[in-house]
Protein backbone atom coordinates (compact mmCIF):
# COMPACT_ATOMS: atom_id res chain seq x y z
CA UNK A 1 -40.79 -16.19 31.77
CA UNK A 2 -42.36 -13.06 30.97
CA UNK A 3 -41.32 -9.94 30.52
CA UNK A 4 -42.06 -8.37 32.95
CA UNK A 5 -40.34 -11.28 35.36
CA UNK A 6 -37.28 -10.98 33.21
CA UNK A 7 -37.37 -7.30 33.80
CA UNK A 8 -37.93 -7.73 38.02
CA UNK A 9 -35.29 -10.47 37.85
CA UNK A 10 -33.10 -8.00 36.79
CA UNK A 11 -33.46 -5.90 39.12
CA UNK A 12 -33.85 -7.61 42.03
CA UNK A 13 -29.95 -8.60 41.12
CA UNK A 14 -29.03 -5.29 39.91
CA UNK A 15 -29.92 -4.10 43.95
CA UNK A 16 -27.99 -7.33 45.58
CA UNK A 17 -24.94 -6.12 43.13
CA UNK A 18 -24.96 -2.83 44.32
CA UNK A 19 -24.96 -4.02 47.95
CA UNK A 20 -22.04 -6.15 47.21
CA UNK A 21 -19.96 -3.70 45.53
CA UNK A 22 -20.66 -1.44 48.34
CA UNK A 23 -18.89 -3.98 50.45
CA UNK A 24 -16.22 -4.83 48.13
CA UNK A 25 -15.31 -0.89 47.55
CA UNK A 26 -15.19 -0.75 51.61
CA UNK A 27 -12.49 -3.77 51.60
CA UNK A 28 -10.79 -2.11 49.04
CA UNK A 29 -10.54 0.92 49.97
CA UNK A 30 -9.05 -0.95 53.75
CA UNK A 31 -6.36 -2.16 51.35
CA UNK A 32 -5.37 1.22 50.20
CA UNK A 33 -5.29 2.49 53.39
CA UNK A 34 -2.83 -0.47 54.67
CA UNK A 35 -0.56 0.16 51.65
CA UNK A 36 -0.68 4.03 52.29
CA UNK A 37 -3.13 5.29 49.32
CA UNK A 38 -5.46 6.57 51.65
CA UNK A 39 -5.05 10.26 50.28
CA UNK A 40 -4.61 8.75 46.82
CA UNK A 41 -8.15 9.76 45.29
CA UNK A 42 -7.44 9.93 41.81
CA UNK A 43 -6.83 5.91 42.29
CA UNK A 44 -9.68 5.33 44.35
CA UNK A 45 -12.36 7.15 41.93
CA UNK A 46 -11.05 5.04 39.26
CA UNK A 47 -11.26 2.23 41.28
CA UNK A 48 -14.91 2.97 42.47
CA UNK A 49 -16.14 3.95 38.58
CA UNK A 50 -14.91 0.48 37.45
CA UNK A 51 -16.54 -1.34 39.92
CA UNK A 52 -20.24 0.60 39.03
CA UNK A 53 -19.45 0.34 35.37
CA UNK A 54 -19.57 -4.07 36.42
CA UNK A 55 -22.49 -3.70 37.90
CA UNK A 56 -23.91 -1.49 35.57
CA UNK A 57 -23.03 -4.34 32.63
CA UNK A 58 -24.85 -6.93 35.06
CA UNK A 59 -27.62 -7.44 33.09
CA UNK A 60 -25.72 -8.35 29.54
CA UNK A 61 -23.31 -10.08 31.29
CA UNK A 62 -26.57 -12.02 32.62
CA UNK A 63 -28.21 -12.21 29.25
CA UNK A 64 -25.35 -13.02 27.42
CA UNK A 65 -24.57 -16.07 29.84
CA UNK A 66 -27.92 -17.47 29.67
CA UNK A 67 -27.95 -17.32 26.48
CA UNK A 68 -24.53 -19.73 26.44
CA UNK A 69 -26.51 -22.13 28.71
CA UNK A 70 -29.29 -22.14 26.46
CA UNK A 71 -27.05 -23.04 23.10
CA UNK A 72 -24.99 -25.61 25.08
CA UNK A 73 -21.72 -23.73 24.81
CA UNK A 74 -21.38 -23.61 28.72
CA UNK A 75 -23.02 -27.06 30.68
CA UNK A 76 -24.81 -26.88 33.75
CA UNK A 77 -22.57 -28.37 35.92
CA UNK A 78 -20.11 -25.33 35.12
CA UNK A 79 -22.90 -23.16 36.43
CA UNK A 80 -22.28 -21.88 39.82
CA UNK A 81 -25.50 -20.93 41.65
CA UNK A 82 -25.52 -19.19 45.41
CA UNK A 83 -29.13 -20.94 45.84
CA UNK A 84 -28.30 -24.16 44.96
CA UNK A 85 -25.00 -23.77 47.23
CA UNK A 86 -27.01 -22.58 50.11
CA UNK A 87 -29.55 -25.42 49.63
CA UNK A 88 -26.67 -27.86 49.60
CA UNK A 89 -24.90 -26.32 52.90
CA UNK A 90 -28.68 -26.77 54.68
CA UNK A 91 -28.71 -31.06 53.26
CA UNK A 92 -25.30 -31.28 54.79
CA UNK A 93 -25.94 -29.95 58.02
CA UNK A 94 -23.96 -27.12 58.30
CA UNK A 95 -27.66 -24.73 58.71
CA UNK A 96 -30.09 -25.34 61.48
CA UNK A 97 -33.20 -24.57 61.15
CA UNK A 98 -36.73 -26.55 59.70
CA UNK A 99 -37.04 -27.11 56.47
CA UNK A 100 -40.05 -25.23 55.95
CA UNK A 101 -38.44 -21.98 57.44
CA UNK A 102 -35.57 -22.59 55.32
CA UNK A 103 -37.51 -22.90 52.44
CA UNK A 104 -39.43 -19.72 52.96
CA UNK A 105 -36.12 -17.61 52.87
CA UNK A 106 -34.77 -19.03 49.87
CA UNK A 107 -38.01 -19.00 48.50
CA UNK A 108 -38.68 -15.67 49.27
CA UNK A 109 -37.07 -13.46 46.42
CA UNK A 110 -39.73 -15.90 43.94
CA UNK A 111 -42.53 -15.20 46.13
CA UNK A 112 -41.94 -11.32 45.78
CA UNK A 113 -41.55 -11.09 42.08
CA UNK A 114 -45.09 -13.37 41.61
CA UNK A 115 -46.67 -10.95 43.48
CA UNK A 116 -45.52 -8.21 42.12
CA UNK A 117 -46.14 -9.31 38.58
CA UNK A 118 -50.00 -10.66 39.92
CA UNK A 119 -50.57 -8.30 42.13
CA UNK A 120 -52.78 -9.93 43.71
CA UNK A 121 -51.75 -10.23 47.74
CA UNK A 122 -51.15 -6.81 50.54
CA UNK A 123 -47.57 -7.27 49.85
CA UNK A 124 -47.13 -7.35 46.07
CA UNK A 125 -49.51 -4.15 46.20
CA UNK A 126 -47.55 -2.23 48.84
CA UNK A 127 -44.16 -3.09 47.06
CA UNK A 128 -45.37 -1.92 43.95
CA UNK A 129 -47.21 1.23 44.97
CA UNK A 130 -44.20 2.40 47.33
CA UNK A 131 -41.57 1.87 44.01
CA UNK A 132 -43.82 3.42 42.02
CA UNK A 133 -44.54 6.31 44.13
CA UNK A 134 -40.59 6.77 44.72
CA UNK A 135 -39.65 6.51 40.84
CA UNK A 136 -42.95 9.05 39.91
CA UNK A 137 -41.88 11.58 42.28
CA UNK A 138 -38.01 11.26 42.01
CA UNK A 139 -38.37 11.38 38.23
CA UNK A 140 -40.32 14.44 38.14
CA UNK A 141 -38.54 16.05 40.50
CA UNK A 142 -35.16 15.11 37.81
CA UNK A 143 -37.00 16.47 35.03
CA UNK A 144 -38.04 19.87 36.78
CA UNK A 145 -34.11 20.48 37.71
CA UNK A 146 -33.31 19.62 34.35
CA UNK A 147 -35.67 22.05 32.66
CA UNK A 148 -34.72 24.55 35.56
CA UNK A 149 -30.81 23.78 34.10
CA UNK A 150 -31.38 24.71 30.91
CA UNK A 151 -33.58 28.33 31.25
CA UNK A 152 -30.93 29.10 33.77
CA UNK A 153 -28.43 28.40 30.12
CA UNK A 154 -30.65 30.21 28.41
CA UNK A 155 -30.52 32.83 30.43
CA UNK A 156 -26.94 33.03 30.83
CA UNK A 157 -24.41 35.32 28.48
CA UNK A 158 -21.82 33.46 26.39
CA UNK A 159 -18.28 34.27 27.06
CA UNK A 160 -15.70 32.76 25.35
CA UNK A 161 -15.61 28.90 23.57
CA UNK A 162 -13.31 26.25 23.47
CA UNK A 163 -14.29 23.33 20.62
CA UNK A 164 -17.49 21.98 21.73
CA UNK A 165 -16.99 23.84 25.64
CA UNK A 166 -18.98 27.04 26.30
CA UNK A 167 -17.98 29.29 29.10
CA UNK A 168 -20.85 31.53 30.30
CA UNK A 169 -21.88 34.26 32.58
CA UNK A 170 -25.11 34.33 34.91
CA UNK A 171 -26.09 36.77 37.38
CA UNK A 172 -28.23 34.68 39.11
CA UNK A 173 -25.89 31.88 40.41
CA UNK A 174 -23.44 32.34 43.05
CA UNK A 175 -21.42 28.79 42.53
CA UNK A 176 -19.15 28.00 39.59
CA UNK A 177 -20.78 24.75 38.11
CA UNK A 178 -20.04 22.47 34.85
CA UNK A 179 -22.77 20.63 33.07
CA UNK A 180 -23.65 19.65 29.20
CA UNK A 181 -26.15 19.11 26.59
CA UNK A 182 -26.31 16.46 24.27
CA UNK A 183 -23.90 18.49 22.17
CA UNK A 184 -22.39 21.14 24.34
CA UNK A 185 -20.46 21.14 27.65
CA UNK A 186 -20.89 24.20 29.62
CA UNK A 187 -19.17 25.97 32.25
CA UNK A 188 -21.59 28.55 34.25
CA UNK A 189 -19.06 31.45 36.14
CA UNK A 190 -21.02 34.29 38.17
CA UNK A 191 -20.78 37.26 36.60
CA UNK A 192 -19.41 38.19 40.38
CA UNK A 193 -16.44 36.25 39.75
CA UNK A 194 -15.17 38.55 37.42
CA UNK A 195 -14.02 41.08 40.58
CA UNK A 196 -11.24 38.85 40.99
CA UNK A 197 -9.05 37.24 38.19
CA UNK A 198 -7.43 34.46 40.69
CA UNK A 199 -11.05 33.26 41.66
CA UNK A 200 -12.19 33.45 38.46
CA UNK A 201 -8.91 31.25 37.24
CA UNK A 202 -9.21 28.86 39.91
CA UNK A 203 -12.90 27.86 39.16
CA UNK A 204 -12.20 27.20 35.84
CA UNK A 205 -9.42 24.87 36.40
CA UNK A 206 -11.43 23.02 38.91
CA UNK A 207 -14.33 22.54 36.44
CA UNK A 208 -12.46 21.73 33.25
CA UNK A 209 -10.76 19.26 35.31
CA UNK A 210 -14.07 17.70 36.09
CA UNK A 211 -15.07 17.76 32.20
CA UNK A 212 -11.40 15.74 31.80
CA UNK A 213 -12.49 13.43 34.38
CA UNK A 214 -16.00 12.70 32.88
CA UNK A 215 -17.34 14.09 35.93
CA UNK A 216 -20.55 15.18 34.22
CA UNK A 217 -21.31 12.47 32.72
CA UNK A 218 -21.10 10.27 35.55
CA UNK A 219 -23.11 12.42 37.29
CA UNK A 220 -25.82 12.56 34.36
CA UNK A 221 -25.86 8.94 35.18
CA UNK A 222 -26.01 8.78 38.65
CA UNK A 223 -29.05 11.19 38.89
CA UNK A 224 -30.96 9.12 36.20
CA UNK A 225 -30.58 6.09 38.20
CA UNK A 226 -31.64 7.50 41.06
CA UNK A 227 -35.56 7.04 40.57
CA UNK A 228 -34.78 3.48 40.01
CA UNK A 229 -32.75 2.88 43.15
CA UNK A 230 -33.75 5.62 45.09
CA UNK A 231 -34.73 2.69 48.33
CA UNK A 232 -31.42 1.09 47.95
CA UNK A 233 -28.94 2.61 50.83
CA UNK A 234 -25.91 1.14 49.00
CA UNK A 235 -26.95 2.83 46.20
CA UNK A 236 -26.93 6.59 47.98
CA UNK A 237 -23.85 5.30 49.62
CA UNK A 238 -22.38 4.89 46.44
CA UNK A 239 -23.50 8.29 44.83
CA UNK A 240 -22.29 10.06 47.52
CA UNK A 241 -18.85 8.26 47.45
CA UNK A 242 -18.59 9.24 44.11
CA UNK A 243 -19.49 12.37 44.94
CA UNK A 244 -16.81 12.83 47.43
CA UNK A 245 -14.28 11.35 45.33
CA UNK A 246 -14.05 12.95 42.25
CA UNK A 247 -14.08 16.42 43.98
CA UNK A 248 -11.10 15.56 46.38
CA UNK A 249 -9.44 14.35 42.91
CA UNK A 250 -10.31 17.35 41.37
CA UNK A 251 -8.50 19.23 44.04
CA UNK A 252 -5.74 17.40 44.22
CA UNK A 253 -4.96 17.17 40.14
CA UNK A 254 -5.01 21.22 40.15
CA UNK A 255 -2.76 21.35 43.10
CA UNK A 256 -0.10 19.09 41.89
CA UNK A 257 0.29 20.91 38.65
CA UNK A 258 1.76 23.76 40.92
CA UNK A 259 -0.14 26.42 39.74
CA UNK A 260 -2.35 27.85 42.53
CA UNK A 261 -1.36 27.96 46.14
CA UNK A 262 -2.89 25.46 48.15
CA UNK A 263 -3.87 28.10 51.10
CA UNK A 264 -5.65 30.71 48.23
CA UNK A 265 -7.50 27.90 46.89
CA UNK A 266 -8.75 27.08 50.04
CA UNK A 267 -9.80 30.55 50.76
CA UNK A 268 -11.54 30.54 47.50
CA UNK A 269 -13.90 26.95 48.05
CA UNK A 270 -14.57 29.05 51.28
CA UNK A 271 -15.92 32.70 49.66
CA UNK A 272 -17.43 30.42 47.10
CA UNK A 273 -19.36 28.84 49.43
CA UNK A 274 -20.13 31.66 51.77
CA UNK A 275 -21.62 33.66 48.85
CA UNK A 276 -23.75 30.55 47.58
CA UNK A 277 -25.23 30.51 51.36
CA UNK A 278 -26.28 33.98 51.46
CA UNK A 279 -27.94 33.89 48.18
CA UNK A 280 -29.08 31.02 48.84
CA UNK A 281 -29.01 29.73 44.90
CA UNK A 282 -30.86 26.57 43.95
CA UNK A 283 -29.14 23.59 43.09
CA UNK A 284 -29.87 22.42 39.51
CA UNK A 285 -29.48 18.94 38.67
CA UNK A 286 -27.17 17.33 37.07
CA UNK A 287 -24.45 19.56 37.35
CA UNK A 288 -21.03 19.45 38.52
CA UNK A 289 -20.20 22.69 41.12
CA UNK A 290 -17.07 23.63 42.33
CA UNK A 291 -18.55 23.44 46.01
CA UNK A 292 -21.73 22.28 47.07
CA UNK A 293 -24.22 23.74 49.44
CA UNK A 294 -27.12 21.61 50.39
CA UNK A 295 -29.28 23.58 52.27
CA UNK A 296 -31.43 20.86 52.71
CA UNK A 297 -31.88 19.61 56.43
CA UNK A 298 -31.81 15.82 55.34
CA UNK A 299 -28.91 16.28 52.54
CA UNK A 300 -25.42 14.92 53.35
CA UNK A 301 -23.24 17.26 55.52
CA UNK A 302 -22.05 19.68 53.06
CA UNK A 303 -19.55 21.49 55.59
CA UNK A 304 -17.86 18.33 57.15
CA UNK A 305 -17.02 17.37 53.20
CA UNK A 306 -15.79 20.97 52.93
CA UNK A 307 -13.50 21.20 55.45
CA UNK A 308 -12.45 17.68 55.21
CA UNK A 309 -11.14 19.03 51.31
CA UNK A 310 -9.77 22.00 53.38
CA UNK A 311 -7.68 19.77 55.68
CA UNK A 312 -6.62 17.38 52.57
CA UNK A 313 -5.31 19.88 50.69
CA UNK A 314 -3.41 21.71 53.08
CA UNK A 315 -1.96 18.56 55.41
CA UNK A 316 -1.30 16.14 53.00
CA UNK A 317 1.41 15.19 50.46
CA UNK A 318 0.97 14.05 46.93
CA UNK A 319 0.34 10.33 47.24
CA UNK A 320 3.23 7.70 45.32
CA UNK A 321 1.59 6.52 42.04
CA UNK A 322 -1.10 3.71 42.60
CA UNK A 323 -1.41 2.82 39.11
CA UNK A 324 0.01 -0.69 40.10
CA UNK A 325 -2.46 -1.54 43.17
CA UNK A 326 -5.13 0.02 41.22
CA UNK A 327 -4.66 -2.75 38.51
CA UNK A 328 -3.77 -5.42 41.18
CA UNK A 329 -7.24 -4.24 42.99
CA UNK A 330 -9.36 -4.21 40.03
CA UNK A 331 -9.63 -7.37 37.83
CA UNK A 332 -10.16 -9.32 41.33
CA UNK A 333 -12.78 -6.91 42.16
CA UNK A 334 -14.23 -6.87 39.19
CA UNK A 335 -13.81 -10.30 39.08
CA UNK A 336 -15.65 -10.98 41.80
CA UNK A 337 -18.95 -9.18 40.64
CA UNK A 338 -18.95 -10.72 37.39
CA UNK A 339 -18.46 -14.10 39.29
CA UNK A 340 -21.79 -12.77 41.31
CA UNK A 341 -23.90 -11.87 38.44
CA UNK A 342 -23.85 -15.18 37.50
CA UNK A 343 -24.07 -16.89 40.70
CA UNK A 344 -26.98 -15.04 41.75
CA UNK A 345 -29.22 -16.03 39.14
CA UNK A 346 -32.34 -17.80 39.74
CA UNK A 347 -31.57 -21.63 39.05
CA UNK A 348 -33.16 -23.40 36.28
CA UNK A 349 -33.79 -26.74 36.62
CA UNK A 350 -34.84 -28.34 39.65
CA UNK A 351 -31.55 -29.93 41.36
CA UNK A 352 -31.20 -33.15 42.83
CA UNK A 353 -30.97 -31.36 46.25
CA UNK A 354 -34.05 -29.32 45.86
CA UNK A 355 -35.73 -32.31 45.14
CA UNK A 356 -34.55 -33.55 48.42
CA UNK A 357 -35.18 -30.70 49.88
CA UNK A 358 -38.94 -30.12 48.85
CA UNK A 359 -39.26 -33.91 50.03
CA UNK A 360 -38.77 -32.93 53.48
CA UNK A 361 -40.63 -30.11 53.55
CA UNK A 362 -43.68 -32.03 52.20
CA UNK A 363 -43.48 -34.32 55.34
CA UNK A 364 -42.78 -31.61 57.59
CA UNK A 365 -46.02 -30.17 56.75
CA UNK A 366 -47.39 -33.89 57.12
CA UNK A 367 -46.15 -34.26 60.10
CA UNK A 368 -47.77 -31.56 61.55
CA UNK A 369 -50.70 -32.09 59.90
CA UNK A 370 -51.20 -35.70 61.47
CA UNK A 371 -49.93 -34.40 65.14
CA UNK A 372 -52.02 -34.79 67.37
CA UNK A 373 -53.57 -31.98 68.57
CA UNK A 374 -53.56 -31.43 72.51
């Protein structure tokens, strides 16, 4: 296997995990709602992290396990292997379909990565072009925001300091917005802001919170990943989950501390965001704002969010603790994907059933080679 397979392998099973934690954070999520945690979002970003962290440890948890079946310290008949499973299912009846059809599905995912590597048919051409189109494009465009990010810094007035946390002042943004370098965190205020001292207080709880939450660096994460996943749907679905998430936590961790009124920090998220859509301010990547605008016509809808954190905050309760669920939810979960990672590997030796199973193709095809022909 070269390396460039090894790498393709990878990621062909980093993009199944993602679609499968995608459907395991949608059952879980169910669950919460059924034992009334639906409004408890502290639990559920936790919950949805931990899940991305597994998938983001696939590929050790991958390397380290084939490197167990290679030294002998786990046999292969403790392997479990979703191909050979399927391929056993299909011997036993329980699929119908020919053999040669079947074998093109399960033989598909090896067909793809060949010609990508060789690039040598229409399809392994147009697969590689589009994803390297997407990741040239998306990458630059990550870089530009970035560089944007830091002469907008630059540009802005220090304030005040707390340890490694600078607080500044820019004239040229309209949204409060956290964000860091490799050495600093930073929180950007309008200059505006200053009018009013209960604005001005209310920001900066909601965006230190986000620095105790790791907010920033998730989303550092997120938006380098996203040239490398930018085709996946479960992967935007994700992103934006997150998104969601951590904000509605945010809110509701300031809140229970009893410290603003829930009705002025509404009205606040709302003059925020009024002034960012008058001025119109660019959004600079990766950052952390107290309320986005996306004035882009294909973004997510911005407002429904908005006044979905509106209505949270000001119709619901602080949930019961979910500490418990959250641990009862997780190691299954988690479980689960590590339990995929391995399963989804592509299978080493040739098994007694695909033996059996590339017999009958063979006569299929010799079948209809001798058929007569009306």
């Amino acid at each position: 296997m070269t390396l460039i397979d090894a790498f393709l392998n990878a990621y062909i099973n980093a993009n199944i995990l993602l679609v499968a934690a995608v459907i395991l954070w949608m059952v879980a999520w169910s669950l919460m709602r059924l034992a009334g945690l639906r409004h408890a979002f502290g639990t559920q970003l936790r919950l949805i992290n931990s899940l991305f962290f597994a998938v983001a440890l696939s590929p050790f948890i991958a390397a380290g396990f084939q490197y167990a079946l290679g030294t002998g310290i786990i046999g292969n008949r403790f392997v479990p292997n979703l191909s050979d499973f399927v391929v056993a299912q299909y011997l036993d009846g329980r699929i119908e379909m020919k053999a040669t059809a079947f074998a093109d599905i399960i033989g598909f995912r090896d067909r793809l990565t060949h010609d990508l590597v060789t690039l040598k048919t229409p399809l392994g051409i147009t697969a590689a072009l589009f994803l390297l189109a997407g990741f040239s494009v998306l990458t630059l465009r990550v870089l530009a925001s970035a560089v944007q990010l830091r002469n907008l810094i630059r540009r802005s007035y220090k304030w005040r300091q707390f340890g490694n946390v600078q607080l500044r002042l820019s004239d040229t943004v309209s949204v409060p917005f956290s964000t860091r370098s490799p050495w600093h965190r930073f929180i950007v205020i309008p200059t505006k802001m200053l009018e009013n001292s209960d604005d001005l207080r209310m920001a900066l709880a909601h965006e230190f919170q986000h620095i105790r939450q790791g907010d920033v660096e998730w989303e550092i994460g997120l938006e380098t990943l996203k040239p490398l996943f930018f085709w996946n749907p479960a992967f935007l679905i994700w992103k934006r989950s997150i998104g969601h998430l951590r904000e509605l936590a945010c809110d509701q961790t300031i809140l229970a501390r009893h410290k603003f009124d829930a009705n002025s920090y509404c009205d606040c998220l709302l003059r925020v965001c009024q002034d960012g859509i008058r001025s119109r301010s660019h959004r600079f990547i990766p950052n952390v704002a107290f309320v986005r605008i996306d004035l882009d016509p294909f973004s997510s809808n911005s407002a429904r969010f908005l006044r979905y954190r509106v209505t949270s905050m000001l119709n619901t309760t602080l949930p019961r603790d979910g500490r418990n669920l959250f641990r009862f939810v997780q190691v299954p979960l988690v479980a689960l994907l590590v339990f995929g990672t391995v399963a989804i590997q592509r299978p080493g030796d040739w098994s007694q059933d695909r033996l059996m199973l590339s017999t009958i193709v063979n006569l299929e095809r010799l079948e209809a080679r001798t058929a007569p022909r009306p």
